[in-house]
Protein backbone atom coordinates (compact mmCIF):
# COMPACT_ATOMS: atom_id res chain seq x y z
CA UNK A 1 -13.90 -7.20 28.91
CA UNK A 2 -13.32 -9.94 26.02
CA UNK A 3 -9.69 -10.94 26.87
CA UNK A 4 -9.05 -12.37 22.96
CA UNK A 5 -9.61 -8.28 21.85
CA UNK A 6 -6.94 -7.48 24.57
CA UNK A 7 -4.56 -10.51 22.96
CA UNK A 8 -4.91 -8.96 19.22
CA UNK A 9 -4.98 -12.14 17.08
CA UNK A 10 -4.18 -14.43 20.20
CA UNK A 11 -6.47 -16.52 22.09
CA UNK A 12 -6.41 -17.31 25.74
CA UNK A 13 -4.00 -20.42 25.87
CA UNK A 14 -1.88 -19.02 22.85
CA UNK A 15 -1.28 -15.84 24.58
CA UNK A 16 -0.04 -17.52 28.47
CA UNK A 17 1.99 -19.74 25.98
CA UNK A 18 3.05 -16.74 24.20
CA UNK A 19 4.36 -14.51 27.26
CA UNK A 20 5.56 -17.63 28.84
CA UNK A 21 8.14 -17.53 25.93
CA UNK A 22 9.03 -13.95 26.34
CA UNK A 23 8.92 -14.46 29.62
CA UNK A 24 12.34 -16.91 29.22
CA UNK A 25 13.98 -14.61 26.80
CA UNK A 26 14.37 -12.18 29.19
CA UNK A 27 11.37 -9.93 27.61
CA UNK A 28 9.43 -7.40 29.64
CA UNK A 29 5.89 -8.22 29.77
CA UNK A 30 4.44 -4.78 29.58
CA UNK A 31 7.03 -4.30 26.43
CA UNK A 32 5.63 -7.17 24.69
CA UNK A 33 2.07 -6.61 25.14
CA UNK A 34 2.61 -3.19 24.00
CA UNK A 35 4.22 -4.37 20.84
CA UNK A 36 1.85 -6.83 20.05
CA UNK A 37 -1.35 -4.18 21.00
CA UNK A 38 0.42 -1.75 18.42
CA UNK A 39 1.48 -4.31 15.52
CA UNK A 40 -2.31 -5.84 16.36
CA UNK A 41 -4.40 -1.75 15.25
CA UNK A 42 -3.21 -2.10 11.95
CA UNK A 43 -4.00 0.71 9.81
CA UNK A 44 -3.59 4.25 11.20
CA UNK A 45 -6.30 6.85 12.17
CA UNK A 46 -6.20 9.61 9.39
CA UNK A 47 -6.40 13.11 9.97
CA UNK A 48 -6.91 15.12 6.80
CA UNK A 49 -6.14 18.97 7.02
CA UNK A 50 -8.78 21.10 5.17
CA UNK A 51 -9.12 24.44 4.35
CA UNK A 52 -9.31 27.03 1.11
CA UNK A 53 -6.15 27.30 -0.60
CA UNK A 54 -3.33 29.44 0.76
CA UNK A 55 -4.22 29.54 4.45
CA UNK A 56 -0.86 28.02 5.15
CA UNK A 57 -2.42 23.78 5.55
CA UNK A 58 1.24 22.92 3.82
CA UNK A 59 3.45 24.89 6.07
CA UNK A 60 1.32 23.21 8.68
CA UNK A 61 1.44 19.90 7.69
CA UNK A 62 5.17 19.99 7.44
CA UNK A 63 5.11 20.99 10.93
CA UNK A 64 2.62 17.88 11.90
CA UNK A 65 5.05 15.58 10.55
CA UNK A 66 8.32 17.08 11.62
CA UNK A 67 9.71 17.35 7.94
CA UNK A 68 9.66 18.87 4.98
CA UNK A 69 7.89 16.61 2.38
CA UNK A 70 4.63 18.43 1.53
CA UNK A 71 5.16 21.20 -1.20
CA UNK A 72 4.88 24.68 -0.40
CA UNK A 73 4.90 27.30 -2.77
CA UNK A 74 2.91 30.43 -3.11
CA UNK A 75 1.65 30.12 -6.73
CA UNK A 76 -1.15 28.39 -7.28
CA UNK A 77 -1.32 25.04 -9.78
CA UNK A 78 1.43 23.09 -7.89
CA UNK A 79 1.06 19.52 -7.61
CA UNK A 80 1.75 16.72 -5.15
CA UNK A 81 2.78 12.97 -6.02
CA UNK A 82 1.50 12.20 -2.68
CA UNK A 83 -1.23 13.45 -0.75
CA UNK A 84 -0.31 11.28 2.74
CA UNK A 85 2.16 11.19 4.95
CA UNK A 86 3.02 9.67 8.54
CA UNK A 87 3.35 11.39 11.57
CA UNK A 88 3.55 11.14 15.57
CA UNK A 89 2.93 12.86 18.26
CA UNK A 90 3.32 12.15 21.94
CA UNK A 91 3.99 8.60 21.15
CA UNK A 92 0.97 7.80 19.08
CA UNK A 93 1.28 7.74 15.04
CA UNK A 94 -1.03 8.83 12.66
CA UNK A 95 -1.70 9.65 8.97
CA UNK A 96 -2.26 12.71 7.63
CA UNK A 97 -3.64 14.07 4.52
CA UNK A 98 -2.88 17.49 3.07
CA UNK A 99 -5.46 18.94 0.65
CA UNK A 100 -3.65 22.05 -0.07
CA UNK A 101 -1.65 23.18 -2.32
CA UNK A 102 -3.58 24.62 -5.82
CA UNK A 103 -6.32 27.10 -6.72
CA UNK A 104 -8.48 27.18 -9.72
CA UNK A 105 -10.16 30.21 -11.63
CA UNK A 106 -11.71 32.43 -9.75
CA UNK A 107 -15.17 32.00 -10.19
CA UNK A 108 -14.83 28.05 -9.52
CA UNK A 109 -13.13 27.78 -6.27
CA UNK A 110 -15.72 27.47 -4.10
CA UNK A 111 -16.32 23.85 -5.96
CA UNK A 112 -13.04 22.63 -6.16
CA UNK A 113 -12.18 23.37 -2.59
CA UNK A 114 -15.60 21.95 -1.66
CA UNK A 115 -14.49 19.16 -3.78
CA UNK A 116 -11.33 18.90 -2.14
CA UNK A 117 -12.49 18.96 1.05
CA UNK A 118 -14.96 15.82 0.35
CA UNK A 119 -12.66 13.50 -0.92
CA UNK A 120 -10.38 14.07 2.22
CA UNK A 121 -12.67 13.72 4.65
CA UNK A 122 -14.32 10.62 3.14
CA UNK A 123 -11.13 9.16 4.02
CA UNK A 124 -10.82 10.42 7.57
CA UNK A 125 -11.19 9.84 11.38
CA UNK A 126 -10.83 13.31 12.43
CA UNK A 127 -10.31 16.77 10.49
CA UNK A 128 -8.33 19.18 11.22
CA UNK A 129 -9.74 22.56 9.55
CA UNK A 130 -7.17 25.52 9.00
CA UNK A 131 -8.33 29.14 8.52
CA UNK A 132 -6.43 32.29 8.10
CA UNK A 133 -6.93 34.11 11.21
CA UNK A 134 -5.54 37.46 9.77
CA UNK A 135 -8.27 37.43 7.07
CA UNK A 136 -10.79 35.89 9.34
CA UNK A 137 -14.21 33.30 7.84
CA UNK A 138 -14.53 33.64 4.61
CA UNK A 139 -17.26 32.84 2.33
CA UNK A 140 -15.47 29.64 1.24
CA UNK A 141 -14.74 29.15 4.75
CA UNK A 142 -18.25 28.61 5.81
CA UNK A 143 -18.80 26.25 2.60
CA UNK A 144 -16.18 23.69 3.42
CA UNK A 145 -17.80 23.81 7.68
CA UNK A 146 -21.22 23.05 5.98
CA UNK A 147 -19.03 20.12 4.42
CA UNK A 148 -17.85 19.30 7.53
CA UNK A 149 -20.66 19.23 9.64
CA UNK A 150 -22.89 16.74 6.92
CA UNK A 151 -19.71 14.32 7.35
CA UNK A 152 -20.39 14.19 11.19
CA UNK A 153 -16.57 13.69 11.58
CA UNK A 154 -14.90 15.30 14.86
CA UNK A 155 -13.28 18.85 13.82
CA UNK A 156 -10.36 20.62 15.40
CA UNK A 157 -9.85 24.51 14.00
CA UNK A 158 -6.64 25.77 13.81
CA UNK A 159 -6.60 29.59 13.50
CA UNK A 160 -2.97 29.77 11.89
CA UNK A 161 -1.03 33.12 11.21
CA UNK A 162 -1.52 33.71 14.64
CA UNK A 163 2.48 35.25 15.17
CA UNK A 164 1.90 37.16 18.59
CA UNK A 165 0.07 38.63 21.01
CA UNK A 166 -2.05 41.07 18.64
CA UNK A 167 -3.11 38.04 16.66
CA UNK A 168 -4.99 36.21 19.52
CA UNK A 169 -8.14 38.34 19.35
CA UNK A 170 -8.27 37.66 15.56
CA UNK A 171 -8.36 33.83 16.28
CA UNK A 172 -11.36 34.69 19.12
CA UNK A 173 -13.60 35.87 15.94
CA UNK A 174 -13.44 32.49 14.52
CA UNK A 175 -15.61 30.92 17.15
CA UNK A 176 -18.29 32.39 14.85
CA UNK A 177 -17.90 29.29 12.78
CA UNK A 178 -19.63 26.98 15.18
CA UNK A 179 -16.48 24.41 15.47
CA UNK A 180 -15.51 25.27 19.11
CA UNK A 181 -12.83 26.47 20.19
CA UNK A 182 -9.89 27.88 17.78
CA UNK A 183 -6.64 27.01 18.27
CA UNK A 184 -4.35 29.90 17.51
CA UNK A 185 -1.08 28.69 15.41
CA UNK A 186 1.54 29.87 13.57
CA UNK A 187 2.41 26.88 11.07
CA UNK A 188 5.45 29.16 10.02
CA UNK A 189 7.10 29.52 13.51
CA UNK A 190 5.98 26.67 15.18
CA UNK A 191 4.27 28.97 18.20
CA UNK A 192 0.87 27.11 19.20
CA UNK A 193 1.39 23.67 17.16
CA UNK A 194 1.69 21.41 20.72
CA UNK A 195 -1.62 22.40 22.29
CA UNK A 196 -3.30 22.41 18.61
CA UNK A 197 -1.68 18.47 18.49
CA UNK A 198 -2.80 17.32 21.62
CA UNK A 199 -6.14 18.06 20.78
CA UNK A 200 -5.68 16.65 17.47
CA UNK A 201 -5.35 13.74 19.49
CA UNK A 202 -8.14 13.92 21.49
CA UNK A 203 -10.03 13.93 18.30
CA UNK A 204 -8.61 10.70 16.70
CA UNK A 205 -9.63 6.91 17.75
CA UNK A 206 -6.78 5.18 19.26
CA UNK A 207 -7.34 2.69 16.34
CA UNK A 208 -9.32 3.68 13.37
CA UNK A 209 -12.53 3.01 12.58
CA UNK A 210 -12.78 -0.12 9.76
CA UNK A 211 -14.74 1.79 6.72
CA UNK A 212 -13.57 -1.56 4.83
CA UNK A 213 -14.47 -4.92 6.33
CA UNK A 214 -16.97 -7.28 5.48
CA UNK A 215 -20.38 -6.89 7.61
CA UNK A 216 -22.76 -9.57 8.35
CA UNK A 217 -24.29 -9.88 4.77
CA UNK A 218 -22.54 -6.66 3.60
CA UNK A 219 -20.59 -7.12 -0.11
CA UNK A 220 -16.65 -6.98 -0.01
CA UNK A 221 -15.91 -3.43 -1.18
CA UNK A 222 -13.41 -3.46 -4.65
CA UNK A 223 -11.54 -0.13 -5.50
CA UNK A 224 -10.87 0.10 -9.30
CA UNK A 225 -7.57 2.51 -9.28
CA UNK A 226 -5.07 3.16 -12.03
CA UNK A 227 -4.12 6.68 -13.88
CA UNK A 228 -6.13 8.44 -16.30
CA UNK A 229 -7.71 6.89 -19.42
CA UNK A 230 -6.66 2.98 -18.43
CA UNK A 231 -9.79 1.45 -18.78
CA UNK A 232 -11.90 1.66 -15.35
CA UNK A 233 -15.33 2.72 -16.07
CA UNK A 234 -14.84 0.52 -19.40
CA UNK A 235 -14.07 -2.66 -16.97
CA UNK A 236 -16.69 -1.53 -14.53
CA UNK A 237 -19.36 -1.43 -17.15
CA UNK A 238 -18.22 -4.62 -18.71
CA UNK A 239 -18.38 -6.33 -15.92
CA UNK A 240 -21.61 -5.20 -14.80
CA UNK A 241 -23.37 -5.84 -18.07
CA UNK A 242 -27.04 -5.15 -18.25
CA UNK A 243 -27.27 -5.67 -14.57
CA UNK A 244 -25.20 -2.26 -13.46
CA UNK A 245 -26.97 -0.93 -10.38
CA UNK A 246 -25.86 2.60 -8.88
CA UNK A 247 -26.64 2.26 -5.33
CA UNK A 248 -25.26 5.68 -3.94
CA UNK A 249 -24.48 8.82 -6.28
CA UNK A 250 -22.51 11.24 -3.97
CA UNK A 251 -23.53 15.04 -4.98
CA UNK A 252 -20.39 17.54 -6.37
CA UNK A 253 -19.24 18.85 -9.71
CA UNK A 254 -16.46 16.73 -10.08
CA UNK A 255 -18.01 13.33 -9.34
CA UNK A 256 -19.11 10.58 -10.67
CA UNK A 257 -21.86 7.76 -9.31
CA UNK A 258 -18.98 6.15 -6.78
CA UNK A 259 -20.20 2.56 -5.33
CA UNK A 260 -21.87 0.47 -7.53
CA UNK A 261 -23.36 -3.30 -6.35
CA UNK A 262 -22.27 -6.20 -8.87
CA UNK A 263 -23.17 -9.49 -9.19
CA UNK A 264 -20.38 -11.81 -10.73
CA UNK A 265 -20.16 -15.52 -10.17
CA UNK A 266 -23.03 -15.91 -7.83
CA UNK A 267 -21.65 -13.35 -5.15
CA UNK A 268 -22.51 -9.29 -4.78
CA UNK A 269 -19.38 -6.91 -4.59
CA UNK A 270 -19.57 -3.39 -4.07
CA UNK A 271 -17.31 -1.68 -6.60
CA UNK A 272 -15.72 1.97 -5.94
CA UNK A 273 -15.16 3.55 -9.35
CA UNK A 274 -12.10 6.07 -9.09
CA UNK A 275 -12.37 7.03 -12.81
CA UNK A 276 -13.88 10.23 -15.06
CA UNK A 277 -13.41 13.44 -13.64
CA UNK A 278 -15.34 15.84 -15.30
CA UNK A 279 -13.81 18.22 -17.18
CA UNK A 280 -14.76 21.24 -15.18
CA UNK A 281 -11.63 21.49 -13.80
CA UNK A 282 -9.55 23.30 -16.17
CA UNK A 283 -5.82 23.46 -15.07
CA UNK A 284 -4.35 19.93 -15.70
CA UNK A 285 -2.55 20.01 -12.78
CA UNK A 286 -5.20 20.25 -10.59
CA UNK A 287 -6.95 17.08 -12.15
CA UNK A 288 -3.76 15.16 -11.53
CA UNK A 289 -4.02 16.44 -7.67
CA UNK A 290 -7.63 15.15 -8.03
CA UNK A 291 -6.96 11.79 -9.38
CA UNK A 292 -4.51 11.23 -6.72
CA UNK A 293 -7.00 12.56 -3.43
CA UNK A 294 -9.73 10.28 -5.23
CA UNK A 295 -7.41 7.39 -5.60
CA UNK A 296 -6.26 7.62 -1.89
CA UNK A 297 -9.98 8.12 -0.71
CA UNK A 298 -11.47 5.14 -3.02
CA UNK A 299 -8.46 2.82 -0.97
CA UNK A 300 -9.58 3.89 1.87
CA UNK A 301 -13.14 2.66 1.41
CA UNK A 302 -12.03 -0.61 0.13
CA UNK A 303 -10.74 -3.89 1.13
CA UNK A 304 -9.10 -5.13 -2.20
CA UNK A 305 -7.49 -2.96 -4.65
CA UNK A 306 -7.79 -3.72 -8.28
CA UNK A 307 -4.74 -2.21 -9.97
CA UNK A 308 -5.45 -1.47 -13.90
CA UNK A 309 -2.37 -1.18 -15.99
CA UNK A 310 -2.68 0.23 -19.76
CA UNK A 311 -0.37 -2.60 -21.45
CA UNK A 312 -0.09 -0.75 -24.85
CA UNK A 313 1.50 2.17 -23.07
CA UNK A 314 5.05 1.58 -20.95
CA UNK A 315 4.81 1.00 -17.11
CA UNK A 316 4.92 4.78 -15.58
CA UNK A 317 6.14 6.61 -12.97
CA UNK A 318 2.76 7.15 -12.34
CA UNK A 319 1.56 3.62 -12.44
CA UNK A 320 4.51 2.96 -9.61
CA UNK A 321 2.91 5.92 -7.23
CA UNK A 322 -0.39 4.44 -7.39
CA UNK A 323 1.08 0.71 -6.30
CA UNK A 324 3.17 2.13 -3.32
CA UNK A 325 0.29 4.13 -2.30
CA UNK A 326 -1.77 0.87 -2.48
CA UNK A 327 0.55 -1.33 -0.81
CA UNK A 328 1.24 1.42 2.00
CA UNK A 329 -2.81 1.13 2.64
CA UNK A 330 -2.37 -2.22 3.64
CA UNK A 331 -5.28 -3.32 1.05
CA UNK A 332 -5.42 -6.72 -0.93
CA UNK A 333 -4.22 -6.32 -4.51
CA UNK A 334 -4.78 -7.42 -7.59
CA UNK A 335 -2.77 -6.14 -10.62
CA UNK A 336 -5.45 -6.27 -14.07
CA UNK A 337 -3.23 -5.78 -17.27
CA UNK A 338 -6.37 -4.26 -19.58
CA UNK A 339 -6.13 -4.09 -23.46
CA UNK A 340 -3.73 -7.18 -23.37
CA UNK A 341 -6.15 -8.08 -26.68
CA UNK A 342 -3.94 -5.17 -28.63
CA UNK A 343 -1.01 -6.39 -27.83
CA UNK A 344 1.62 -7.58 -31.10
CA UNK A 345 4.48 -10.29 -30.39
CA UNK A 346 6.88 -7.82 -30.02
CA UNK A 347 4.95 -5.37 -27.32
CA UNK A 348 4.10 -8.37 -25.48
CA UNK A 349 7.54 -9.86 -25.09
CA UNK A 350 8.58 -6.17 -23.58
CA UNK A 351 6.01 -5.92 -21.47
CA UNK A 352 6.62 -8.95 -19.85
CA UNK A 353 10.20 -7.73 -19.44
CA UNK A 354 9.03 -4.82 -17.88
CA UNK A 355 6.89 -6.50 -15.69
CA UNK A 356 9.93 -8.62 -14.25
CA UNK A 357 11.47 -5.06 -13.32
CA UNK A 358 9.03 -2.28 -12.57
CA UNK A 359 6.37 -5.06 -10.96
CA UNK A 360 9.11 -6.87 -8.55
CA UNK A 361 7.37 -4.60 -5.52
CA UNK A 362 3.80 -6.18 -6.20
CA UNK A 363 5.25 -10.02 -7.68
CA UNK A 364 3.09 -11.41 -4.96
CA UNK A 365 0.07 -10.10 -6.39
CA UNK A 366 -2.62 -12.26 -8.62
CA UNK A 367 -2.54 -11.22 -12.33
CA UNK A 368 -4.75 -11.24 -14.79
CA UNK A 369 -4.83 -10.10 -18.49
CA UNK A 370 -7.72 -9.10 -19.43
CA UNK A 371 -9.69 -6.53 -21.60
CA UNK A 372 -12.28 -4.22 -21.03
CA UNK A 373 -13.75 -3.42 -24.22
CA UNK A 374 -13.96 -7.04 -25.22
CA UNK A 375 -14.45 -8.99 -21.81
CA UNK A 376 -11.49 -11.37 -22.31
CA UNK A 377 -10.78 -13.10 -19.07
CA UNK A 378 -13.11 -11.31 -17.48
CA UNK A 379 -13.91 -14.53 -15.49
CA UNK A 380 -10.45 -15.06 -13.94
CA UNK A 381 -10.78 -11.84 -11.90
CA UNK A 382 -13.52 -12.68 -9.13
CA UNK A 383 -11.30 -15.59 -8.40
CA UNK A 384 -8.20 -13.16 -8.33
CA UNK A 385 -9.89 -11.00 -6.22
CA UNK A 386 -10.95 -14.31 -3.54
CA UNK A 387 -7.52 -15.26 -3.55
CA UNK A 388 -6.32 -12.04 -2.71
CA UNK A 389 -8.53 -11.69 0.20
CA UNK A 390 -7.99 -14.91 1.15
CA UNK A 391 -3.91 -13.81 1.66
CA UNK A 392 -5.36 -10.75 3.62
CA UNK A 393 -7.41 -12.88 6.02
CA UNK A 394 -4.95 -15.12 6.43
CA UNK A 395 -3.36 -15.89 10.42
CA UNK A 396 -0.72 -18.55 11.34
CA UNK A 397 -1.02 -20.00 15.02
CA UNK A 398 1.84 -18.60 17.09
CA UNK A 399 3.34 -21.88 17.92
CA UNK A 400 3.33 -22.90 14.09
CA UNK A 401 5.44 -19.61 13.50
CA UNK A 402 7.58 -20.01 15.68
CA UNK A 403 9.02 -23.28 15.14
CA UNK A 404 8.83 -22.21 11.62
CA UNK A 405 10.99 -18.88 12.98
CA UNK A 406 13.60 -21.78 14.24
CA UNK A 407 14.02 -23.35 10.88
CA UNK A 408 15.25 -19.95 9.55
CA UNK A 409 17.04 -18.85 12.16
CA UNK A 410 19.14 -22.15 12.15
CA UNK A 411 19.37 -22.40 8.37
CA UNK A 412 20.06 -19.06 7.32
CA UNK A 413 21.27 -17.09 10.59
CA UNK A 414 21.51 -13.29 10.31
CA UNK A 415 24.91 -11.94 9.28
CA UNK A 416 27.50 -11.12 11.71
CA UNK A 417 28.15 -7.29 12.14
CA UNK A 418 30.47 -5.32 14.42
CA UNK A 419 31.16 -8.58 16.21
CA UNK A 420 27.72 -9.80 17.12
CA UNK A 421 25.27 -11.97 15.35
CA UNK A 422 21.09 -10.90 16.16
CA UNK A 423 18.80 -13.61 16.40
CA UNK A 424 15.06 -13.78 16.33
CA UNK A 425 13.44 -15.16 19.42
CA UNK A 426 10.41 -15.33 18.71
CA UNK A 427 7.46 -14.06 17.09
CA UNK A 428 3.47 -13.36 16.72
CA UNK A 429 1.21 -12.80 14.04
CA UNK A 430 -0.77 -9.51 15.78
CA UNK A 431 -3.30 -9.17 13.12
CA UNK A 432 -4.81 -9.33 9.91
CA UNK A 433 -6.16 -7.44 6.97
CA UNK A 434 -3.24 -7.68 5.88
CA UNK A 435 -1.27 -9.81 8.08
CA UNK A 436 0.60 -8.17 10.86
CA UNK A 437 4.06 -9.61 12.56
CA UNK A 438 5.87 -8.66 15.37
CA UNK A 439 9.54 -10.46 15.78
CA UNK A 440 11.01 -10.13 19.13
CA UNK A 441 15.16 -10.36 18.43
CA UNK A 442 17.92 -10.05 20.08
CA UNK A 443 19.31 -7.21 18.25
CA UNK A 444 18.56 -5.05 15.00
CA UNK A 445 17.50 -7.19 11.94
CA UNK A 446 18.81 -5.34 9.03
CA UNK A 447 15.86 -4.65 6.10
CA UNK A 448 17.45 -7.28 3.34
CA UNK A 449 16.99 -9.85 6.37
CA UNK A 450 13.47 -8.88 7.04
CA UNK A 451 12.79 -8.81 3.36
CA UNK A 452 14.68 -12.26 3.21
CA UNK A 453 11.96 -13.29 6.26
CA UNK A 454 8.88 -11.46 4.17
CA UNK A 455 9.86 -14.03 1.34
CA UNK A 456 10.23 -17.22 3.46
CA UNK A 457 6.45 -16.23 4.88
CA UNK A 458 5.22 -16.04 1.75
CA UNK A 459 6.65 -19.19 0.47
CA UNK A 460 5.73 -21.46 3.66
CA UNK A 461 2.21 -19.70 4.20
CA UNK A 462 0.89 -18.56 1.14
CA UNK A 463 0.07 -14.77 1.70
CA UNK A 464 -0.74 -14.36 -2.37
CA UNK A 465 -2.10 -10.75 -3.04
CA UNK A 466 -1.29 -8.82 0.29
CA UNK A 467 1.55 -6.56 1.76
CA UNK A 468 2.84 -8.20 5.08
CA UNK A 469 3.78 -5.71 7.64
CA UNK A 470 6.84 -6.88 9.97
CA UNK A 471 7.90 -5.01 13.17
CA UNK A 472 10.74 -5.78 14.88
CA UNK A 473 10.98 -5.12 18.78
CA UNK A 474 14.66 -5.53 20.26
CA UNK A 475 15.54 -6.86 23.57
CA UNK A 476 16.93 -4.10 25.88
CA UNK A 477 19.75 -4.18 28.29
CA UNK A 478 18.38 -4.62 31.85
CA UNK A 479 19.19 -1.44 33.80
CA UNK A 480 20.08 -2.47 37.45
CA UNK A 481 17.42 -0.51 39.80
CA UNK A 482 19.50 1.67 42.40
């Protein structure tokens, strides 16, 4: 067993020093090594829920995460700012990704639920595949378990509308599939969810698997996201030049060539184009559902996120949805103003107005403006891109943290409320990619103080172009054994 793995980001000597401390503070051990194990995983194992529209995935997912966030509605054509959400069950936490939610024509729904289907599990660990037990397989049915079983991704079937007895023997028929066992459900009432979790469970790595990462000799992977019509295949193609290379075009009507190898200043990156759906898909709110699945997926894959804004247009809504859901990945970013070459005096001055207030969530990102139809500055983004990574890889040594921990604590002490004043012990870095922190206190640290403590890291360590995750474990009271 390699005991560093077991430590997270610790070594041998840092670790004894480590639970030494905690030891002192009055910490439990188990607590703490549990704490740093969980801060140490880092990003989440995803679970996305497939199926053809109006089986009820929604109503189901609402249930998986104990809320209602995803929308449910029974006409077709509704649409989704966000496509993940965060769940937990029996003390492990997960992501999940709903693919439900719209239908096209008719005669093209086999593709776009096929299409659907891909993008989700592209970005999973584990699928969870819902099908209408009252209506039993369905043509559609068996296209998105062909889908499945190419992706060679563990598969849980949940035969929902199952409301009673009677509907048991309708859920039986589905073993036809050639998934297993079904798990009869009814998303609506609630009635067959726990057993249907539990093996959800089952299904899921403890940790996920890292699609990103760099392998021995393997090219950093680059996601080019932003919304519709910013520039991304134009900057992809500029920066490729002559030399463009499509090393893997994924089949499906809706797709594009997706990873293409680039050489720029003397190193390989893989690029993963999000941009130019086809227009096949005929209701516009579909293709917004679409650019938002594709957008999450392309994250997924990739270890740095290069953010295009259009700077002729004003800084949207839209624009905002794509940064959180970048930042909430946990990816290195970048933020690439494009057309910055059609910018007059008076746009410019606004924009960088705008920037100072719709940006302030991402102002520890690397900038550049550039263009994509002319190439300007085209050479200041592979070094953006380094220095982002370099922020993601970065790890301060325990002892270095925590004496810088002291400084802060004595300088700038956490407000007094309801009589008491929480202080921070003592705290570990638990990981990287992007750089994890757990902060063992002696009571709750209120979010402007951890944002205050976000901002102090940044300034003392660097930590340019990554989200910094900070969890906070609190000392409990001692409960005298009888």
């Amino acid at each position: 067993m390699n005991d560093q793995h077991d430590h997270g980001a610790l070594g041998d000597a840092e670790y004894a020093e480590f639970m030494e401390l905690a030891s002192e503070e009055g910490f439990d051990v188990e607590e703490v090594e549990g704490a740093i194990e969980e801060a140490g995983h880092g990003p989440l194992p995803v679970l996305a829920v497939v199926g053809r529209p109006n089986v009820g995935k929604s109503t189901l997912v609402n249930r998986i995460i104990g809320r209602r966030e995803a929308v449910v509605e029974d006409k077709p054509g509704v649409t989704r700012d966000r496509v993940t959400y965060e769940a937990e069950w029996a003390g492990r936490r997960f992501k999940v990704v709903d693919t439900g939610g719209w239908e096209q024509d008719v005669l093209g729904i086999d593709a776009s639920v096929a299409a659907q289907a891909e993008y989700a599990i592209e970005a999973a660990d584990a699928c969870l595949f819902v099908v209408d037990a009252t209506v039993g397989a369905t043509d559609t049915d068996e296209a998105v378990v062909k889908l499945l079983r190419r992706s060679g991704k563990p598969v849980v079937l949940a035969a929902n509308k199952v409301d009673g007895q009677s509907g048991e023997a309708d859920a039986t028929t589905l073993w036809s599939l050639g998934l297993g066992e079904p798990f009869p459900v009814s998303s609506l009432h609630g009635r067959g969810t726990g057993d249907l979790l539990d093996e959800v469970l089952k299904a899921l790595p403890e940790a996920p698997e890292q699609r990103f990462g760099n392998a021995v000799g393997g090219p950093r992977r680059i996601a080019l996201i932003g919304r519709p019509n910013v520039g991304k295949s134009s900057l992809l193609n500029k920066v490729a030049g002559e030399d463009r290379v499509v090393v893997n075009e994924l089949a499906g009507t809706t797709r594009d060539p997706v990873d293409e190898l680039i050489e720029l200043g003397g190193v390989t990156w893989k690029f993963v184009d999000t941009a130019g759906i086809r227009k096949k898909v005929h209701l516009q709110e579909g293709a917004d559902y679409y650019a938002s699945l594709r957008t999450a997926a392309a994250i997924e894959k990739a270890e740095v996120a290069v953010i295009l804004i259009d700077t002729t247009d004003n800084i949207s809504v839209q624009d905002q949805r794509i940064i959180t859901t970048a930042v909430e990945s946990g990816r290195a970013i970048v933020i690439a103003y494009n057309k910055w070459d059609e910018l007059d005096e008076e746009r410019r001055y606004y924009l960088e107005r705008e920037i100072e207030t719709e940006m302030q969530q991402v102002a520890w990102a690397p900038r550049v403006n550039v263009s994509a139809k002319t190439g300007r500055h085209m050479e200041k983004l592979v070094p953006a891109i380094e220095t982002a990574l370099a922020g993601w890889e970065t790890r301060v040594p325990t002892g270095r943290l925590n004496a810088f921990l002291g400084e802060i604590v004595a300088a700038h002490p956490h407000p007094i409320r309801g009589g008491k004043q929480p202080r921070i012990l003592f705290g570990t870095q638990a990981g990287t990619k992007p750089p994890r922190f757990v902060l063992f206190a002696s009571g709750f640290l209120e979010a402007g103080y951890r944002r205050f403590i976000e901002r102090r890291l940044r300034e003392e360590f660097g930590f340019e172009g990554t989200p910094i995750h900070i969890s906070v474990r609190v000392r409990e009271k001692r409960s005298r054994k009888k």
